[in-house]
C-alpha atoms as a PDB file:
ATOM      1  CA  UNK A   1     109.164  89.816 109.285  1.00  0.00           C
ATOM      2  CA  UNK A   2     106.186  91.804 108.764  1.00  0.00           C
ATOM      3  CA  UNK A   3     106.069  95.204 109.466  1.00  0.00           C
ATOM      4  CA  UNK A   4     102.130  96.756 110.358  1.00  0.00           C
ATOM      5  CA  UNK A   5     101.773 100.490 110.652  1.00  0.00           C
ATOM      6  CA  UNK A   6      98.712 102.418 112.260  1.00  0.00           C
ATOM      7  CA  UNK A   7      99.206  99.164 114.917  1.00  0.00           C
ATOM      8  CA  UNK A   8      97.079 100.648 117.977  1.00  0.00           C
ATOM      9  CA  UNK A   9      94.245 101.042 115.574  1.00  0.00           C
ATOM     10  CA  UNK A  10      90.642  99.638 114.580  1.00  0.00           C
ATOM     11  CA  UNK A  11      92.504  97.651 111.868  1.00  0.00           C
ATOM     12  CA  UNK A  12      96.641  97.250 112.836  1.00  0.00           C
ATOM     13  CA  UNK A  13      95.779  95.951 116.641  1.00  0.00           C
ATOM     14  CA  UNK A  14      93.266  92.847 115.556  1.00  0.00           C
ATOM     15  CA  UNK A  15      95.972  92.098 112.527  1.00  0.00           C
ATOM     16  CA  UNK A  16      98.761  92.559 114.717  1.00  0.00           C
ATOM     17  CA  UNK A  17      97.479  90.141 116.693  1.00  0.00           C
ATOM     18  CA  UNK A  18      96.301  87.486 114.017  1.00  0.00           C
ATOM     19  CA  UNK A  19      99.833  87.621 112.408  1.00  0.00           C
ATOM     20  CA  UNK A  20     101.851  86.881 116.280  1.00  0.00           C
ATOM     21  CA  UNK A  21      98.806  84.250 116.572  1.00  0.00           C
ATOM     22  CA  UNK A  22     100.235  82.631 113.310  1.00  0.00           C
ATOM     23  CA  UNK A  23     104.082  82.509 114.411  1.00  0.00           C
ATOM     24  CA  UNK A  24     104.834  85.303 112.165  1.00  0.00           C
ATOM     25  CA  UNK A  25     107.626  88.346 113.407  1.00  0.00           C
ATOM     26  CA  UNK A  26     105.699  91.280 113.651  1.00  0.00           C
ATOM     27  CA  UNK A  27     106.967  94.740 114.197  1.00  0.00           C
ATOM     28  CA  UNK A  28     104.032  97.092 115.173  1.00  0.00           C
ATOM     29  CA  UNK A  29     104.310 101.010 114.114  1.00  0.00           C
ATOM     30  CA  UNK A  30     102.576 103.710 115.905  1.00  0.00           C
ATOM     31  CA  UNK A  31     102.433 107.357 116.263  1.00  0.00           C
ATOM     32  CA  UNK A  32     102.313 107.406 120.232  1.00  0.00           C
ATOM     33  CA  UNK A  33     104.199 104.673 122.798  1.00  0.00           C
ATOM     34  CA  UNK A  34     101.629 101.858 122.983  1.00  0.00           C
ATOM     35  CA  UNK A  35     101.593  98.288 124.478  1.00  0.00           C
ATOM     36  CA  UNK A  36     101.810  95.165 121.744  1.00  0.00           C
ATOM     37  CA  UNK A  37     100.987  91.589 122.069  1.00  0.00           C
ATOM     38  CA  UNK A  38     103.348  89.423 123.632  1.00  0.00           C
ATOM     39  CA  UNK A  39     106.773  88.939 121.074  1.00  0.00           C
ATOM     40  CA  UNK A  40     105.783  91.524 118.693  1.00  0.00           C
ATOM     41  CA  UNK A  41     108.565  94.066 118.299  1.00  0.00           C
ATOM     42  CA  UNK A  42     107.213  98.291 118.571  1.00  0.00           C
ATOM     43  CA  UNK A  43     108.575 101.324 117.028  1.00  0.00           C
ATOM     44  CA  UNK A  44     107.388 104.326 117.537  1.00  0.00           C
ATOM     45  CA  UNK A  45     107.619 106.758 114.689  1.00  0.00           C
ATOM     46  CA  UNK A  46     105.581 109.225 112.605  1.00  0.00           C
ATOM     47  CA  UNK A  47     104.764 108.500 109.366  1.00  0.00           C
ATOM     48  CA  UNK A  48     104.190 112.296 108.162  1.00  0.00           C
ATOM     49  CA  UNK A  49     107.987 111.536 108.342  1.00  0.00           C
ATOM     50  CA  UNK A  50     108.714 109.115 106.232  1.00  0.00           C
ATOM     51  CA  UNK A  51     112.817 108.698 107.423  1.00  0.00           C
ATOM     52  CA  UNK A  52     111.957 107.531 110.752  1.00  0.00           C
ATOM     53  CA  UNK A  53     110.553 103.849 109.288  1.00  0.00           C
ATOM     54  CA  UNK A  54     113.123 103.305 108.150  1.00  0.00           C
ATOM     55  CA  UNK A  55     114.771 101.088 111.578  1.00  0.00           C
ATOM     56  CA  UNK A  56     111.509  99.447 111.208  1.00  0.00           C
ATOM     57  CA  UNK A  57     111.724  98.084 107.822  1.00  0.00           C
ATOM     58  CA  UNK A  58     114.940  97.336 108.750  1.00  0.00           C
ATOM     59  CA  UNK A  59     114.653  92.828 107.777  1.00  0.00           C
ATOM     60  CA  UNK A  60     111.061  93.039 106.675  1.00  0.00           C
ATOM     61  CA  UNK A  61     109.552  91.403 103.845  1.00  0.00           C
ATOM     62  CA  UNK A  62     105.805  92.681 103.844  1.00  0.00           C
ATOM     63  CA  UNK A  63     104.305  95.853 104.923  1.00  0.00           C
ATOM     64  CA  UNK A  64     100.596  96.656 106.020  1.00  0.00           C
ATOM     65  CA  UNK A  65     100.295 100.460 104.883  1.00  0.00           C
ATOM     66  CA  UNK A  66      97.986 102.442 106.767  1.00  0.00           C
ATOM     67  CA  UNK A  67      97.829 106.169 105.880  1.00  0.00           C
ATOM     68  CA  UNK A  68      96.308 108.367 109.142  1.00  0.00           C
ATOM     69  CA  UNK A  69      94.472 111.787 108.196  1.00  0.00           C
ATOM     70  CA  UNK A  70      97.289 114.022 108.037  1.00  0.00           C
ATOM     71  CA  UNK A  71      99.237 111.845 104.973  1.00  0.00           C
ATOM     72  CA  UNK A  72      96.044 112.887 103.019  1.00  0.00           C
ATOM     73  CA  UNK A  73      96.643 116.260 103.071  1.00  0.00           C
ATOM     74  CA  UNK A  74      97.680 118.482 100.066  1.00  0.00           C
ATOM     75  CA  UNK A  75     101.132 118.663 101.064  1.00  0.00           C
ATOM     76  CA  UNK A  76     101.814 115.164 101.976  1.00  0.00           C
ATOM     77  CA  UNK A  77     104.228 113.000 100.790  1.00  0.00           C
ATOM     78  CA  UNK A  78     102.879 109.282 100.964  1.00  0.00           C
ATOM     79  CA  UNK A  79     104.373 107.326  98.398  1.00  0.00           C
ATOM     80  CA  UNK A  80     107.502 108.299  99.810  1.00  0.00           C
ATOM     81  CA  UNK A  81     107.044 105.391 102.296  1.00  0.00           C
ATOM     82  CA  UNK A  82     106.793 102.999  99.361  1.00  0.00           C
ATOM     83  CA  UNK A  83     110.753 104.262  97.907  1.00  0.00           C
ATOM     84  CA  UNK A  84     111.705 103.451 101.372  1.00  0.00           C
ATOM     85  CA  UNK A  85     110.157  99.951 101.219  1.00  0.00           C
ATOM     86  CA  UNK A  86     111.654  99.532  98.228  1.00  0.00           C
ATOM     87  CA  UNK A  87     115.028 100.557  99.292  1.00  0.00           C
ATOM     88  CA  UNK A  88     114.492  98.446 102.746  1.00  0.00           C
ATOM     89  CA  UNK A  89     114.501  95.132 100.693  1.00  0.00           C
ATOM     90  CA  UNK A  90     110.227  94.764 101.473  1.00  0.00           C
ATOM     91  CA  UNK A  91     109.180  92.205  98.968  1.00  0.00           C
ATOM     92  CA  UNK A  92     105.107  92.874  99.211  1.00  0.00           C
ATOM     93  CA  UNK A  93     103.191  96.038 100.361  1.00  0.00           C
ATOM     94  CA  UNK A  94      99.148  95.646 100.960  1.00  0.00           C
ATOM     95  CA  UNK A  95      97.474  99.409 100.865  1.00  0.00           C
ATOM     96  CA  UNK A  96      94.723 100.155 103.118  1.00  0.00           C
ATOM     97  CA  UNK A  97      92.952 102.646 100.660  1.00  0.00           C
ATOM     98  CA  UNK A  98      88.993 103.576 100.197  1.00  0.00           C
ATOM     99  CA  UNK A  99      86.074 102.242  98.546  1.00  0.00           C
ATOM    100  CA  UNK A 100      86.221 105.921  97.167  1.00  0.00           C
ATOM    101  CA  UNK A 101      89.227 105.939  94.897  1.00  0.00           C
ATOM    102  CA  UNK A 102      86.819 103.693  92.865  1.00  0.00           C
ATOM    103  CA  UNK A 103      83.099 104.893  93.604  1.00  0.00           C
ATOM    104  CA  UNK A 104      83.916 108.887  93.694  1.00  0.00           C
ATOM    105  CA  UNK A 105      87.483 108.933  91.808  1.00  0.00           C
ATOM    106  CA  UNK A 106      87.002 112.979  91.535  1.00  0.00           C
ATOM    107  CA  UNK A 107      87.142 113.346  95.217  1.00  0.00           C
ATOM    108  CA  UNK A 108      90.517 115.397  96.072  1.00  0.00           C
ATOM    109  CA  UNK A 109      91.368 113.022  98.955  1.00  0.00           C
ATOM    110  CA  UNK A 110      90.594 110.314  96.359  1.00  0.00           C
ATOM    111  CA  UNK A 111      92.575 111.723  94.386  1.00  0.00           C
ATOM    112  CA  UNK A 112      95.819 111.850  96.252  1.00  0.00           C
ATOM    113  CA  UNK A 113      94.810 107.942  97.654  1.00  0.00           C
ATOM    114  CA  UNK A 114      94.576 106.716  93.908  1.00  0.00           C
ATOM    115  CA  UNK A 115      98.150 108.063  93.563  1.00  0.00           C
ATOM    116  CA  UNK A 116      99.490 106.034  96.139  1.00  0.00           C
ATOM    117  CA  UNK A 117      97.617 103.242  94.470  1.00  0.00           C
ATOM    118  CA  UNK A 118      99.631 103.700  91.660  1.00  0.00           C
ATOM    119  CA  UNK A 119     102.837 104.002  93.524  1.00  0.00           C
ATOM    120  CA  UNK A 120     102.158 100.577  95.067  1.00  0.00           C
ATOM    121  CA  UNK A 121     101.084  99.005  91.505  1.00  0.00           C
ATOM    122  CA  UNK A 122     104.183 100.460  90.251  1.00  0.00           C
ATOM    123  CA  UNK A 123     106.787  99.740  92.580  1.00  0.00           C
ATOM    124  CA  UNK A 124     107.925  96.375  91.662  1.00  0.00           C
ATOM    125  CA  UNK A 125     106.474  94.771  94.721  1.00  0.00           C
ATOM    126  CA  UNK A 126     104.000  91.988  94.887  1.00  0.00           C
ATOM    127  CA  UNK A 127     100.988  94.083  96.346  1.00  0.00           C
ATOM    128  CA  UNK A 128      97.371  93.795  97.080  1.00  0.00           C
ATOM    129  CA  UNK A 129      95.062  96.894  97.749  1.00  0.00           C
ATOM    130  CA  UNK A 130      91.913  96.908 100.400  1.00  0.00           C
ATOM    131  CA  UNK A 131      89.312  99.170  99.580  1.00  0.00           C
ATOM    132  CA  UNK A 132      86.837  99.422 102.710  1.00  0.00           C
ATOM    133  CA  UNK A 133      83.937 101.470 102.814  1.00  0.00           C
ATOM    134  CA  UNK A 134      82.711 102.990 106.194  1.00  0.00           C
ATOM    135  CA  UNK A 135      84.029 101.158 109.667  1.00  0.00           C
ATOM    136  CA  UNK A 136      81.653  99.701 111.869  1.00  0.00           C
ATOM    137  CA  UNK A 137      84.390 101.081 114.485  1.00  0.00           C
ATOM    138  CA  UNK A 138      82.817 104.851 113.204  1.00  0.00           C
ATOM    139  CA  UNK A 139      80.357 104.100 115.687  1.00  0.00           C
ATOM    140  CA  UNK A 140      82.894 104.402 118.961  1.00  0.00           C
ATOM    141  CA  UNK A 141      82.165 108.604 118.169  1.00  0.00           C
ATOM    142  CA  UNK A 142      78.838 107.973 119.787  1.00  0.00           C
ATOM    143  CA  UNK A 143      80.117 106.360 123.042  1.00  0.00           C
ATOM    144  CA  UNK A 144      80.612 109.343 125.596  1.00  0.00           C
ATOM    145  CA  UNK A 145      76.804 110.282 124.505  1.00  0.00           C
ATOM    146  CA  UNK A 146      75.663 106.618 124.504  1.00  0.00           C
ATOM    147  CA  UNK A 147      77.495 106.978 128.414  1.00  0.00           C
ATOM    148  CA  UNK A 148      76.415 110.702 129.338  1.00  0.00           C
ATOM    149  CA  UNK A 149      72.935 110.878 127.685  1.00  0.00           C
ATOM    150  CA  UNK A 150      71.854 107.892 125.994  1.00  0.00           C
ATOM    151  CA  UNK A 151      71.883 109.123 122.726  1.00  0.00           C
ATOM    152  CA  UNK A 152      73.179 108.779 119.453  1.00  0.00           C
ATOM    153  CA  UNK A 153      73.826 111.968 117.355  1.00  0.00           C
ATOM    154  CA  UNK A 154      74.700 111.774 113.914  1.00  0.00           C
ATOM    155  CA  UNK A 155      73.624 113.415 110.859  1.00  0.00           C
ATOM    156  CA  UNK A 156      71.785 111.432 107.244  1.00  0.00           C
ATOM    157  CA  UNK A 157      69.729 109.296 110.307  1.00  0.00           C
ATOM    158  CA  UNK A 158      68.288 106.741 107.390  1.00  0.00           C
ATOM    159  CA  UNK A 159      70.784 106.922 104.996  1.00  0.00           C
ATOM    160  CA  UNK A 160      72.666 103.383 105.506  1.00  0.00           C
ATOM    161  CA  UNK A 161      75.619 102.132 104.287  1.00  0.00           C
ATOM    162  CA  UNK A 162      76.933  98.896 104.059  1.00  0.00           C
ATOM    163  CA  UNK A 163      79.704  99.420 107.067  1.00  0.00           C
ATOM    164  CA  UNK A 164      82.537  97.155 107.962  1.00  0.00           C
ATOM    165  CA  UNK A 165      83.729  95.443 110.590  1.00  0.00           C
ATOM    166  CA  UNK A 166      87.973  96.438 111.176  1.00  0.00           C
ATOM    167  CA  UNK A 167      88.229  92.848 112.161  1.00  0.00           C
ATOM    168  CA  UNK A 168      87.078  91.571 108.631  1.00  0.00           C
ATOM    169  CA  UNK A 169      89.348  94.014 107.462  1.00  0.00           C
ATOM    170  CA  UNK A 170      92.197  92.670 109.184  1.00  0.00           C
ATOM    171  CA  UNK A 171      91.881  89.051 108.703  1.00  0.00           C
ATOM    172  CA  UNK A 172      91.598  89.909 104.606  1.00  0.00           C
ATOM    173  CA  UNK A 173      94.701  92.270 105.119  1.00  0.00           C
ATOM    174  CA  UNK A 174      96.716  88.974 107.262  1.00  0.00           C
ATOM    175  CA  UNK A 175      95.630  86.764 104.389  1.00  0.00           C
ATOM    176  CA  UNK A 176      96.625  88.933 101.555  1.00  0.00           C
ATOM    177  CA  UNK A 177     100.293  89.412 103.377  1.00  0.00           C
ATOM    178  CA  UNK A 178     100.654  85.617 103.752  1.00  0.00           C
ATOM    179  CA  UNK A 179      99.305  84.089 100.958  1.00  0.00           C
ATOM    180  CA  UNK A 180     100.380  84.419  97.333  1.00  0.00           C
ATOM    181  CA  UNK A 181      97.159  83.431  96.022  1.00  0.00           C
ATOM    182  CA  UNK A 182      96.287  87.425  96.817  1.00  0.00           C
ATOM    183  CA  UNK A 183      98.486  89.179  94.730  1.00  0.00           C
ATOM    184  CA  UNK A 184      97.397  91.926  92.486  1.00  0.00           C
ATOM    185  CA  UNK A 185      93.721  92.141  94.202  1.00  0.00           C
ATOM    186  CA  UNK A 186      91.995  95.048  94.806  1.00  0.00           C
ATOM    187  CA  UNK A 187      89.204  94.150  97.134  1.00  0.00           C
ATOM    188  CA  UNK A 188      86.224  96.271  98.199  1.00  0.00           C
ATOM    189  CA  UNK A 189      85.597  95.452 101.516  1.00  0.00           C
ATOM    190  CA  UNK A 190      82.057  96.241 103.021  1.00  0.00           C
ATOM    191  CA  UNK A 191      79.225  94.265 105.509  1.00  0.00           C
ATOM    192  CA  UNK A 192      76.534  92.096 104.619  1.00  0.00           C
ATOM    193  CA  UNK A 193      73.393  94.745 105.065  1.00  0.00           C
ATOM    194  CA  UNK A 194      72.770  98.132 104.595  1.00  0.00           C
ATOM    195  CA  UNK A 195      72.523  99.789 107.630  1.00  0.00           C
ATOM    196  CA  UNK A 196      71.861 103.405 108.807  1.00  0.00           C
ATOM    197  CA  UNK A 197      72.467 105.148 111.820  1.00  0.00           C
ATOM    198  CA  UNK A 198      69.237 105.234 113.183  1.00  0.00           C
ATOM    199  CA  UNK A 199      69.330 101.511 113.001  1.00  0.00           C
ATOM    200  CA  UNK A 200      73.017 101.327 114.286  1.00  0.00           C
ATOM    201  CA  UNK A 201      71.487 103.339 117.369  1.00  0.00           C
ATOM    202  CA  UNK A 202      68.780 100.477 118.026  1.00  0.00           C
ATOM    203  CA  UNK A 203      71.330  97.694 117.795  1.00  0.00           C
ATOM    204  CA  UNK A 204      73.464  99.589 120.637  1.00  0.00           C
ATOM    205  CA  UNK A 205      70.403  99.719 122.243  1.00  0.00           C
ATOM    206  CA  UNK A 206      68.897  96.129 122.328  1.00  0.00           C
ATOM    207  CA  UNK A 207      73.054  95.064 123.110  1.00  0.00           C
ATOM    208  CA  UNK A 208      73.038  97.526 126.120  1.00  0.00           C
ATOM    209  CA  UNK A 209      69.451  96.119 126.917  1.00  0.00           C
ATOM    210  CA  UNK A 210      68.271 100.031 127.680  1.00  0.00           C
ATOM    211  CA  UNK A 211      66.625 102.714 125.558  1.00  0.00           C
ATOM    212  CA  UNK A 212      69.131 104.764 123.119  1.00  0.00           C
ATOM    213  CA  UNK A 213      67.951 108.015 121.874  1.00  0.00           C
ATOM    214  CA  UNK A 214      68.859 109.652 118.305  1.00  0.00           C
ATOM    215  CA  UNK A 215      69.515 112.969 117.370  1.00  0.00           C
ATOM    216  CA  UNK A 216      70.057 114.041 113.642  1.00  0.00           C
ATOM    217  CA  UNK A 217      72.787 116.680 112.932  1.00  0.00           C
ATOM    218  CA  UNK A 218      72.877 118.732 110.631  1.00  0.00           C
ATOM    219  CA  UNK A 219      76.288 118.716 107.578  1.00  0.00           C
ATOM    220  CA  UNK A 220      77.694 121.613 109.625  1.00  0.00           C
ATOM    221  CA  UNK A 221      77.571 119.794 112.650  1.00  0.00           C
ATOM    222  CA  UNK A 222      78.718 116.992 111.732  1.00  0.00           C
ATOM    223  CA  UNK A 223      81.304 118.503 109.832  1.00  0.00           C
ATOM    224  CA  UNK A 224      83.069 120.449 112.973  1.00  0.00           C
ATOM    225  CA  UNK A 225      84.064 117.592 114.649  1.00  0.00           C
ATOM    226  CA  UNK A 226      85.324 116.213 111.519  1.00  0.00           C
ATOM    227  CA  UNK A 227      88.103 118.112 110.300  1.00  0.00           C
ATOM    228  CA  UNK A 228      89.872 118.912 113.848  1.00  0.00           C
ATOM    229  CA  UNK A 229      91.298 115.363 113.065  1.00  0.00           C
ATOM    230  CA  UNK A 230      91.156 114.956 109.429  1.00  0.00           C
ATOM    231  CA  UNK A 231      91.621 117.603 106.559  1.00  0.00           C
ATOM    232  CA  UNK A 232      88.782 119.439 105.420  1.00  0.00           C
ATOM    233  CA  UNK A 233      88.610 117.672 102.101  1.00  0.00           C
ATOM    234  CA  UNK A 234      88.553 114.051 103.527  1.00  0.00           C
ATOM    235  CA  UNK A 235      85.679 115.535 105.944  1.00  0.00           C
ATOM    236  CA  UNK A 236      83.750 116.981 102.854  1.00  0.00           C
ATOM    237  CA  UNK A 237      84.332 113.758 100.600  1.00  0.00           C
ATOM    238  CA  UNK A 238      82.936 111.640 103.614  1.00  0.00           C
ATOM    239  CA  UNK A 239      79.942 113.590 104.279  1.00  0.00           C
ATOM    240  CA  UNK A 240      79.286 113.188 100.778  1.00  0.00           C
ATOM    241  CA  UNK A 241      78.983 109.417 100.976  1.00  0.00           C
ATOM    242  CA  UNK A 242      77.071 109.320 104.242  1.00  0.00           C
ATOM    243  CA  UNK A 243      74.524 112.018 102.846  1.00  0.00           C
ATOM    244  CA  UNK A 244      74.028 110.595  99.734  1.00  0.00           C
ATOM    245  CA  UNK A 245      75.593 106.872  98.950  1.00  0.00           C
ATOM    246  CA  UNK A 246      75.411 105.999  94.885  1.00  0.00           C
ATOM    247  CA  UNK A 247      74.834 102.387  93.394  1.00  0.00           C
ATOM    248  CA  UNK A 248      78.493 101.232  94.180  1.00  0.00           C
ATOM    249  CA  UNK A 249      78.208 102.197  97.412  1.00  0.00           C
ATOM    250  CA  UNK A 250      75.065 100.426  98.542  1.00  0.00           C
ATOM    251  CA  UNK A 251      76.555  97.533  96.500  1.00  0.00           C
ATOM    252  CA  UNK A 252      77.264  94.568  98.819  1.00  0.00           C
ATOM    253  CA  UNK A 253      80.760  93.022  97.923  1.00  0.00           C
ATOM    254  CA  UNK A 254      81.543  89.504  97.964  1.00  0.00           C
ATOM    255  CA  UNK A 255      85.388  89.935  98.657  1.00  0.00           C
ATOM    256  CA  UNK A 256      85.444  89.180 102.522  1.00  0.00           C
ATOM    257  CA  UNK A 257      84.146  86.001 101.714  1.00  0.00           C
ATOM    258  CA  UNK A 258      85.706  85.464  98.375  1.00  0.00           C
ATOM    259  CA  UNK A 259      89.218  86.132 101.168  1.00  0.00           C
ATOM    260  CA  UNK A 260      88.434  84.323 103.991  1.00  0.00           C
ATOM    261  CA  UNK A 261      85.767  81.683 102.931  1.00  0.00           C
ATOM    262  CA  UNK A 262      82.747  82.678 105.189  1.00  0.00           C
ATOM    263  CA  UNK A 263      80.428  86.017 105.138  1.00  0.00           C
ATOM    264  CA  UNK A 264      81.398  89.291 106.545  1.00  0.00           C
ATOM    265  CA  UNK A 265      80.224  90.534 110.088  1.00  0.00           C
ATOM    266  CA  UNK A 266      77.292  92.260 110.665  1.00  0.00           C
ATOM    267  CA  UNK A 267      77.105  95.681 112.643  1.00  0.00           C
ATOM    268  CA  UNK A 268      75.240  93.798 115.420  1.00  0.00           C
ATOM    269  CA  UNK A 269      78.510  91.151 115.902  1.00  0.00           C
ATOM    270  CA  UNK A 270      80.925  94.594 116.149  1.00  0.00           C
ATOM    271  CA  UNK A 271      78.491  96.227 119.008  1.00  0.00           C
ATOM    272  CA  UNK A 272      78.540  92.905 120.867  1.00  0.00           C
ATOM    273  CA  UNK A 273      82.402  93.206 121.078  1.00  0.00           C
ATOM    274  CA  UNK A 274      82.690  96.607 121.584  1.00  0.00           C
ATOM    275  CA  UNK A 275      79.496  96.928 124.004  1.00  0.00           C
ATOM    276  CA  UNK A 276      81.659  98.068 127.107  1.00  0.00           C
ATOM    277  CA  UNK A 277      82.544 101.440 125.051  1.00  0.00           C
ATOM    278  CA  UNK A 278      78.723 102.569 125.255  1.00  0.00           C
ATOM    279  CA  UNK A 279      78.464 101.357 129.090  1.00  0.00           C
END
């Protein structure tokens, strides 16, 4: 059985689903009560408190580890979910991390995300570690204006990254938990192209087939959104990225494909999915 935490989201819904799709037992973890795919088991429970996993590693032999905002703050306890895999008789863990434990190791919510990188490597487990750069999935922040005003907002307007798409993520996260071939990769996990949000703007636009506006922010506006859901160092270490991206950051892996044998997503292939969010 194969436990997958953060289960509703960008990442844990498409693997949830690509691991029932494959006959595997899956029991979903989220925060909130949440519908699943047909014969995949839920538990509801709050990983800022580590104890109450513990029914739902109850029989599994993998876990998907996804850590939401709050485990990245100062006083959070993270690898304390790994000891409980441990205990639970898990035999392999794979980490959703960041791109930035490697690119910007000084970062303080680096920081704290390399040390659960070390718990993993550490534990005993067979592991493997994803480290994505930005989502493709960022993008849904722009919807209600897309809707209301038909505009994109967004501060560093032709700064690009190379964003990717959750679902790549996903299927490299459901290979790495069923195949052994995995083990013991860390994988940086980005899109084919730079892109920047200016351009993301005009590929919502010529999906929704209408004109889509853009408005630059400034750091301070963009920042006070930011940290009513994430802690003000993870909102400060991402700005820094966005506004400025080094060499490793523009740098276009090859581990989707090296994974899963074809070339990653581009931004255009997530909007065409997700178009009815900007309608």
């Amino acid at each position: 059985m194969i436990v997958v935490t953060g289960a509703t989201g960008n990442v844990g819904l498409p693997l949830t689903r690509a691991l029932a799709e494959a006959g595997e037992q899956v029991t979903a973890v989220s925060r909130r009560a949440a519908a699943v795919p047909d014969g995949v088991r839920h538990v509801q429970a709050d990983l800022a408190e580590p104890q109450g996993l513990i029914s739902a590693l109850d029989g599994a032999e993998a876990l998907f580890l996804l850590l939401s905002g709050d485990l990245h703050a100062p006083d959070a306890r993270p690898a304390d979910l790994i000891d409980l895999a441990v205990a639970g008789g898990v035999r392999r863990v794979v980490l959703l991390s960041s791109q930035g434990v490697a690119t910007r190791p000084l970062g303080p919510s680096r920081i704290a995300m390399r040390a659960v990188e070390d718990a993993v490597r550490g534990s005993g487990l067979d592991w493997a570690v994803l480290r994505p750069g930005g989502f493709a999935s960022n993008a849904l922040a722009w919807a209600e204006s897309v809707r209301t005003r038909g505009t994109v907002a967004a501060p560093f307007g032709d700064v690009g990254v190379p964003v990717v798409d959750p679902a790549d993520i996903a299927e490299v996260a459901a290979a790495c938990l069923l195949d052994d071939r995995h083990t013991g990769g860390i994988f940086a996990l980005t899109g084919p192209e730079v892109i920047t949000p200016r351009q993301q703007s005009e590929a919502i636009a010529a999906a929704l087939g209408s004109p889509v506006g853009f408005h630059e922010l400034t750091r301070e506006e963009a920042r006070a959104p930011m940290v009513r859901f994430v802690p003000p160092e993870l909102a400060d270490d991402t700005l820094d990225i966005i506004s400025a991206p080094n060499p490793a950051e523009l740098r276009i892996s090859p581990d989707v494909e090296r994974v899963l044998g074809r070339a990653p997503r581009p931004f255009g292939d997530w909007v065409a999915r997700n178009i009815a969010a900007f309608r």
